[in-house]
Protein backbone atom coordinates (compact mmCIF):
# COMPACT_ATOMS: atom_id res chain seq x y z
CA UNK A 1 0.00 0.00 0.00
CA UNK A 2 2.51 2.65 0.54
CA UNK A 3 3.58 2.17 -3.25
CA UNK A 4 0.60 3.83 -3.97
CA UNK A 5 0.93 6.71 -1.81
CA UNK A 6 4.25 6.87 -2.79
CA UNK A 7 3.37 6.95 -6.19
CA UNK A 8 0.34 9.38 -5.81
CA UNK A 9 2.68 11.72 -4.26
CA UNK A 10 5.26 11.65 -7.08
CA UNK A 11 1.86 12.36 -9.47
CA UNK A 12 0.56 15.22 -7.52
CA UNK A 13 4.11 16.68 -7.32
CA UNK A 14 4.19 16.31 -11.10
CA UNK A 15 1.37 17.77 -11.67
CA UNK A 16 1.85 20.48 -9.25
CA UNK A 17 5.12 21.12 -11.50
CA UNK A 18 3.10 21.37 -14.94
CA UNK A 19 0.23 23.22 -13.67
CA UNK A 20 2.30 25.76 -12.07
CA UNK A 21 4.31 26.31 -15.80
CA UNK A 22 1.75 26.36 -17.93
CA UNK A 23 0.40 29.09 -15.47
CA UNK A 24 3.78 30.73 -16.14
CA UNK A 25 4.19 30.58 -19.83
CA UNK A 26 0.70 31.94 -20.16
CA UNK A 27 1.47 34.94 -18.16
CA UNK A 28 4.50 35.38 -20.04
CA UNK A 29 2.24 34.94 -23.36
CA UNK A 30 -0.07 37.80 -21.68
CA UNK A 31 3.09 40.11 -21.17
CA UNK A 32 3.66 40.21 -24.74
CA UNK A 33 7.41 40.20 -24.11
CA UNK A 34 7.01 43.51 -23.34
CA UNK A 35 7.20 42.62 -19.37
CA UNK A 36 10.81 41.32 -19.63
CA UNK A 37 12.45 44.14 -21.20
CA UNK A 38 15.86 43.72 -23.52
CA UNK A 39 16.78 39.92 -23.39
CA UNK A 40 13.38 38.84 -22.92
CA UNK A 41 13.13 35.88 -20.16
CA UNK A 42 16.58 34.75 -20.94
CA UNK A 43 18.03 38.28 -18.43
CA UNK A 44 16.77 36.22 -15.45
CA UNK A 45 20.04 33.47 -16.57
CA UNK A 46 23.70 35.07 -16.57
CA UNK A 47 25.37 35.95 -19.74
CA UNK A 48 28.40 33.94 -20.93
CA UNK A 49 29.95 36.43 -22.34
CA UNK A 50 30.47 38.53 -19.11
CA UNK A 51 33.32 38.10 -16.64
CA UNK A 52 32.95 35.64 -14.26
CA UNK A 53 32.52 36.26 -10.75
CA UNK A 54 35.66 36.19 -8.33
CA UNK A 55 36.25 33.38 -6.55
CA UNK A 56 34.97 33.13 -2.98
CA UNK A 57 37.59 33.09 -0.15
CA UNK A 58 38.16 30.04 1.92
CA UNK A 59 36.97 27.53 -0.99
């Protein structure tokens, strides 16, 4: 029996997951791209081409 709870949890978290990025992508749909500003959704990731962050002491 606890397979299935198991397993029902897994589902709900799955769904959970899909409901809440379909939700998403149609508010970012609604925005128009107009929202996000230059670089669209992709300014929330880092660029590449920038200088990488210095290194954090004691690691």
């Amino acid at each position: 029996m606890s397979g299935d709870r198991e397993r029902n949890a897994y589902r709900a978290v799955v769904f959970a997951v899909l409901i809440a990025g379909a939700l998403g992508f149609l508010w970012y749909l609604g925005q128009g791209g107009e929202g996000l500003g230059e670089g669209g959704i992709f300014r929330f990731f880092s660029d590449p081409a920038s200088t990488p962050a210095p290194p954090v002491p004691g690691e």
